[in-house]
Protein backbone atom coordinates (compact mmCIF):
# COMPACT_ATOMS: atom_id res chain seq x y z
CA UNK A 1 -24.61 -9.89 33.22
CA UNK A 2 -21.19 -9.07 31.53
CA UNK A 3 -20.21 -12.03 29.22
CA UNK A 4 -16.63 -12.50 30.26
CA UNK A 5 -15.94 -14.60 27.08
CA UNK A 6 -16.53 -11.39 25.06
CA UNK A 7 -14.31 -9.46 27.70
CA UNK A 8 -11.36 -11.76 27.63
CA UNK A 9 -11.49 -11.60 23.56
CA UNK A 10 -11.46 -7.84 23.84
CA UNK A 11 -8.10 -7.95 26.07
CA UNK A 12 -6.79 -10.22 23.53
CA UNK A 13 -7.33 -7.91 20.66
CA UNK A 14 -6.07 -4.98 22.65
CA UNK A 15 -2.93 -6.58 23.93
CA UNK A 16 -2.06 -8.61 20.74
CA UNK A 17 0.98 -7.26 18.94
CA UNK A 18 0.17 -4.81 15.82
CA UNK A 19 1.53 -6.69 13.66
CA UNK A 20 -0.90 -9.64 13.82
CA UNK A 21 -3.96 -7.79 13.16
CA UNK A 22 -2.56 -7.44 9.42
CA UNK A 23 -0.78 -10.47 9.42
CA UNK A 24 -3.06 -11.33 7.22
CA UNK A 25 -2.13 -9.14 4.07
CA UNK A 26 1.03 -10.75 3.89
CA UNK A 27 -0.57 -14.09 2.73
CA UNK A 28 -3.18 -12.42 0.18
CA UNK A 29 -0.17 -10.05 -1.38
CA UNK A 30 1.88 -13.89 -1.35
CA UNK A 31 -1.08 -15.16 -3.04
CA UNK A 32 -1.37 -12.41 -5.61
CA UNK A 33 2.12 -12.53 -6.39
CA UNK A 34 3.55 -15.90 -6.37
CA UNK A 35 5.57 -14.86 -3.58
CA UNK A 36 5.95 -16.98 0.23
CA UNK A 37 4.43 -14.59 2.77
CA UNK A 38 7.07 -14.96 5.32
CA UNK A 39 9.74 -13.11 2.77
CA UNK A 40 7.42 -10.75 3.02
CA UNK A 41 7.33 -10.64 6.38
CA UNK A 42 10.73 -10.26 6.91
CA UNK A 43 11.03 -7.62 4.51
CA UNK A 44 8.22 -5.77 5.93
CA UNK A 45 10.34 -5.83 9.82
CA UNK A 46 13.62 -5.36 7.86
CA UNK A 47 11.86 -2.11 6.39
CA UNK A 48 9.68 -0.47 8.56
CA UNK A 49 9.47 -2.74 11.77
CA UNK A 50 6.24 -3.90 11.29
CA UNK A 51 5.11 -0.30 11.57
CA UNK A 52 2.30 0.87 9.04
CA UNK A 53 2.85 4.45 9.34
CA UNK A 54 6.66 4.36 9.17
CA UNK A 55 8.18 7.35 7.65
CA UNK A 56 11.74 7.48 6.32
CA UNK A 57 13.20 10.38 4.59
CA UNK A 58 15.90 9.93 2.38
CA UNK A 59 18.74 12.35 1.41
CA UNK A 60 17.74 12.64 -2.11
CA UNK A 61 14.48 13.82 -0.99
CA UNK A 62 12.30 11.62 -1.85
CA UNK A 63 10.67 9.48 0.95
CA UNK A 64 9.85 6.15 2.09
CA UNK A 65 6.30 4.95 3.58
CA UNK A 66 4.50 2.22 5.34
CA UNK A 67 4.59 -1.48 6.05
CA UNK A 68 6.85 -1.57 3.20
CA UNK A 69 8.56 1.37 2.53
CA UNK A 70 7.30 2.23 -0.60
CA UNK A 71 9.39 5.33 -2.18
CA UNK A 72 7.79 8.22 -3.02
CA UNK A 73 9.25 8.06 -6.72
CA UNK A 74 6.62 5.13 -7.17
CA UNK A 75 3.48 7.56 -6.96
CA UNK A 76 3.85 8.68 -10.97
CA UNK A 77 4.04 5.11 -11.61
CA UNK A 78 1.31 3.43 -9.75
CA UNK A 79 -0.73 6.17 -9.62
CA UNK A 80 -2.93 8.48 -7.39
CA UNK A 81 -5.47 5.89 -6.59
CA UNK A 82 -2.98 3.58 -5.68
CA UNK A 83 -0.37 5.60 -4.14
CA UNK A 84 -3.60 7.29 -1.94
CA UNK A 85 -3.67 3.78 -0.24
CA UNK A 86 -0.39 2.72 0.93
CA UNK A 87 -1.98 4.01 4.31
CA UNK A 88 -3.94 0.71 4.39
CA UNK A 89 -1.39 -2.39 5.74
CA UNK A 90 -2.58 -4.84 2.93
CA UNK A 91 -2.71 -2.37 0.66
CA UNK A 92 1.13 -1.43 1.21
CA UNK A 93 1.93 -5.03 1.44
CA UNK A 94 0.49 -5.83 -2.24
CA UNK A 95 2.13 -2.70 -3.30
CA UNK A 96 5.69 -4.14 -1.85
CA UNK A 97 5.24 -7.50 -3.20
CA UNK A 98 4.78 -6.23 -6.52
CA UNK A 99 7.86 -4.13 -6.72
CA UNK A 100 9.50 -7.30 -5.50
CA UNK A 101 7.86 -8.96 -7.97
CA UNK A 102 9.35 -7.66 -10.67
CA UNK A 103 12.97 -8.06 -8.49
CA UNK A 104 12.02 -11.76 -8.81
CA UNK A 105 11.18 -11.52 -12.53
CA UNK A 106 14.61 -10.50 -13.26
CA UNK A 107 16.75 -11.84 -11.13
CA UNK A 108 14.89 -14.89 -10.58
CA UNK A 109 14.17 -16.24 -6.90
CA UNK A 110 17.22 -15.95 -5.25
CA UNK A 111 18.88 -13.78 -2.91
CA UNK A 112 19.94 -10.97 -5.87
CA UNK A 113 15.79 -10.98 -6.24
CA UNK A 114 15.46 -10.11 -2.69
CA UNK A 115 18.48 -7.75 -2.34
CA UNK A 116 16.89 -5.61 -5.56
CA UNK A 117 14.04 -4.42 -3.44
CA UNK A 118 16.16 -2.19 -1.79
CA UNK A 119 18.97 -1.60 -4.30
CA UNK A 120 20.68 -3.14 -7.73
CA UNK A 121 24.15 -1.81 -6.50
CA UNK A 122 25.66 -5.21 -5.91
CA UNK A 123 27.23 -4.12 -2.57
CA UNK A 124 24.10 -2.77 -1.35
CA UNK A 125 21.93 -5.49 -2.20
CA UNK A 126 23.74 -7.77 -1.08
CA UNK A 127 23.96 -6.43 2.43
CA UNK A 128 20.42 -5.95 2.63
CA UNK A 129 19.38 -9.74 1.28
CA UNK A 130 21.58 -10.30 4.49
CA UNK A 131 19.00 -8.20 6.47
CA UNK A 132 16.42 -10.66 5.00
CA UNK A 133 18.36 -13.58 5.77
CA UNK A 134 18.83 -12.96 9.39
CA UNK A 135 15.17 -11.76 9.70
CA UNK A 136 14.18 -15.26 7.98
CA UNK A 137 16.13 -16.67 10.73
CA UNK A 138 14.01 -15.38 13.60
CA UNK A 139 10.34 -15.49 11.90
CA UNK A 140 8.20 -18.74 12.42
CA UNK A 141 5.20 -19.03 10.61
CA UNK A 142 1.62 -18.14 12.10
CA UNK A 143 -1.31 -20.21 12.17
CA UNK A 144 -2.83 -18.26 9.23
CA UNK A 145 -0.17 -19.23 7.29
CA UNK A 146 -2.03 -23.07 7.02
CA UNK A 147 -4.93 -21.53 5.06
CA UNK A 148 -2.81 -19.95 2.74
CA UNK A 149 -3.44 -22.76 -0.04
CA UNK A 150 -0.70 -22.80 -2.60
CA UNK A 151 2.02 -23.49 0.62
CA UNK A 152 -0.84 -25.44 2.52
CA UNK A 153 0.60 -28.42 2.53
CA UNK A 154 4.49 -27.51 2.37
CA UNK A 155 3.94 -24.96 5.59
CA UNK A 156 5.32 -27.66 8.46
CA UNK A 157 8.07 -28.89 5.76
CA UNK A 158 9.12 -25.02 4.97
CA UNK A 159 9.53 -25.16 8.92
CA UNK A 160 12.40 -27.63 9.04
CA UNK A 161 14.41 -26.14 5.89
CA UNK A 162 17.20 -23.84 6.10
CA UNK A 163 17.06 -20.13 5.36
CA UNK A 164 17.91 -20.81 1.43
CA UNK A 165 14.61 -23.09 1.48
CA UNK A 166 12.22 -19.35 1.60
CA UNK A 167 14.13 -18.11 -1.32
CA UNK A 168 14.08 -21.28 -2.96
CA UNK A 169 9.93 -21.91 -2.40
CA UNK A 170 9.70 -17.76 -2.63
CA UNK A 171 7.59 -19.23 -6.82
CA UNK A 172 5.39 -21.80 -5.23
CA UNK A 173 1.96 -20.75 -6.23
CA UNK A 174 2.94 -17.93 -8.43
CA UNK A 175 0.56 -17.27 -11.61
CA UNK A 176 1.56 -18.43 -15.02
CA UNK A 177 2.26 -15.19 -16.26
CA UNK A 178 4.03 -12.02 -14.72
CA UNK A 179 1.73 -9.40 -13.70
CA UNK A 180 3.31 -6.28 -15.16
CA UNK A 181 0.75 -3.57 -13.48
CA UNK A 182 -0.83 -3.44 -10.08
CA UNK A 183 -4.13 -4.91 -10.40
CA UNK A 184 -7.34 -2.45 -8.95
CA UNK A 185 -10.11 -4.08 -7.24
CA UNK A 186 -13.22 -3.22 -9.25
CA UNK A 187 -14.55 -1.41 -6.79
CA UNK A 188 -11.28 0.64 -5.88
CA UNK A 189 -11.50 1.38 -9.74
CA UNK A 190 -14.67 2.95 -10.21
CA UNK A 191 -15.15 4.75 -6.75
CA UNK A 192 -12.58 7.63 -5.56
CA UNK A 193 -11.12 8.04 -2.21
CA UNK A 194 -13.33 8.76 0.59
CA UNK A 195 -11.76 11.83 1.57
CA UNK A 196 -13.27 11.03 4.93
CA UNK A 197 -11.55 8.19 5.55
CA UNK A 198 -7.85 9.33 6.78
CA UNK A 199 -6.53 5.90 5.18
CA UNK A 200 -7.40 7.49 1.67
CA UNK A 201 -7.14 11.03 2.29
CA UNK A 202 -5.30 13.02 -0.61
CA UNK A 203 -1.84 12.44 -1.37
CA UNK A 204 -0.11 14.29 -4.51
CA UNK A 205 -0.62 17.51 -3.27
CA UNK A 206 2.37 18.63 -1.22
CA UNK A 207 5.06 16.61 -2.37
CA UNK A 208 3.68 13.53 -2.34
CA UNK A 209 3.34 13.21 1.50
CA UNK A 210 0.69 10.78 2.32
CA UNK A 211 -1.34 12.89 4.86
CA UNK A 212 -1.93 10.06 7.31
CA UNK A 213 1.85 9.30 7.76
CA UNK A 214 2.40 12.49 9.43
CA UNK A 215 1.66 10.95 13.05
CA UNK A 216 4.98 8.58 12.50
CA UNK A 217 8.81 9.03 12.40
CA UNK A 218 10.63 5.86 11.52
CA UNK A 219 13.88 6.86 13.80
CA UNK A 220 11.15 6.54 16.55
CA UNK A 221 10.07 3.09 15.60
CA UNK A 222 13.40 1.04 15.89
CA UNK A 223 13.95 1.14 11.94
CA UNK A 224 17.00 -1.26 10.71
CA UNK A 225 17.31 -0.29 7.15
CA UNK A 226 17.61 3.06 5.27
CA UNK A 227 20.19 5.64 6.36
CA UNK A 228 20.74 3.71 9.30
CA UNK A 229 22.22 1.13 7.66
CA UNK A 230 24.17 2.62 5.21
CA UNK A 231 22.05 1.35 2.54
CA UNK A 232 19.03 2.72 -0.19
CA UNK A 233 16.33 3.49 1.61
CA UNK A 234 13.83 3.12 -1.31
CA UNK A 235 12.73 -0.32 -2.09
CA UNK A 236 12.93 -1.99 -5.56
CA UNK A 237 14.15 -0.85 -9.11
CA UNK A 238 13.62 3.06 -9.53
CA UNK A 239 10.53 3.73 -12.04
């Protein structure tokens, strides 16, 4: 007999929107970085539309990729390992709230610290923290976002606050100390890549061009940043 329970939870998962399946990486990149998971999430639709492969090539030639448009002039900096990952949603997402991470570290959390993930030309940031802003205006949070534990109990009043209320609450739960370097999993740290896994497939070789992006063009997935905008495509301050 075919259990329709399992059935109608198969539909589910095949009908749900993409971005929910990873909706969860935005919460363990908010924990890891002190940073609210729905900036996050904004930044991630501002960026790349919710779309993990998203590919954006810039006119300097360097390139954007991922959930959160990391630029290719980050691979020296975080390195191989790293950089062979951005494939992977969460791993993207961590990547992103680091480099805004260190926004926030200097320009504290406000809208300048939001703006500097995608430039520190006062103009330009400042257009794209309005990105942000709008984006913050049209996001709601999702049911996961109850068991993320440092905004557990602040999640309904975040609800109710105005758009400044993200930025201002953007700290809550943030560590002690600022983490200066991405931190490895132990086990990402002492095994390499599967090669056979396209997530982690080589990347340095040939210009830096993640070899599991190649399926994705971000003019193709509604993008509302980058060229398109008028704006730096590349998040963050430049390595």
């Amino acid at each position: 007999m075919v259990d329709i329970r399992a059935v109608f939870l198969a539909v589910i998962l095949l009908t749900a929107p993409a971005s929910y399946a990873y909706s969860f990486c935005f919460e363990e990149a908010g924990a890891q970085y002190g940073i609210n998971p729905q900036i996050l999430r904004a930044i991630a639709k501002v960026e790349s539309n919710n779309n993990p492969a998203a590919i954006n090539m810039n006119t300097n030639g360097t390139y954007d990729f991922g959930l959160m448009q990391i630029n290719s002039l980050w691979a020296a900096t975080i390195g191989k390992e790293r950089w062979n990952s951005l494939g992977d949603a969460c791993s993207n997402a961590k990547t992103g709230a680091w480099i805004l991470s260190m926004c926030m570290n200097k320009y504290g959390y406000t809208w300048k610290g939001i703006g500097c993930y995608n430039s520190q030309t006062p103009g330009k940031r400042d257009r794209y923290s309005k990105l942000v802003f709008d984006q913050l205006q049209r996001v709601k949070p999702l049911a996961q976002e109850a068991a993320y534990t440092p905004l557990k109990e602040r999640v309904e009043e975040l609800v109710r606050q105005k758009v400044e209320g993200w930025v201002d609450d953007a700290a809550q739960g943030g560590a002690s100390e600022f983490t200066e370097a991405i931190p490895a999993a132990a086990k990402a740290a002492q095994e390499p890549p599967s090669l056979n896994d396209s997530t982690f497939q080589s990347a340095l070789s040939g210009g830096f061009m993640p070899q599991n992006s190649l399926t994705s063009w971000p003019a193709e997935n509604g993008l509302d940043t980058g060229e398109q905008a008028g704006l730096d495509s590349s998040p963050g301050v430049r390595p």
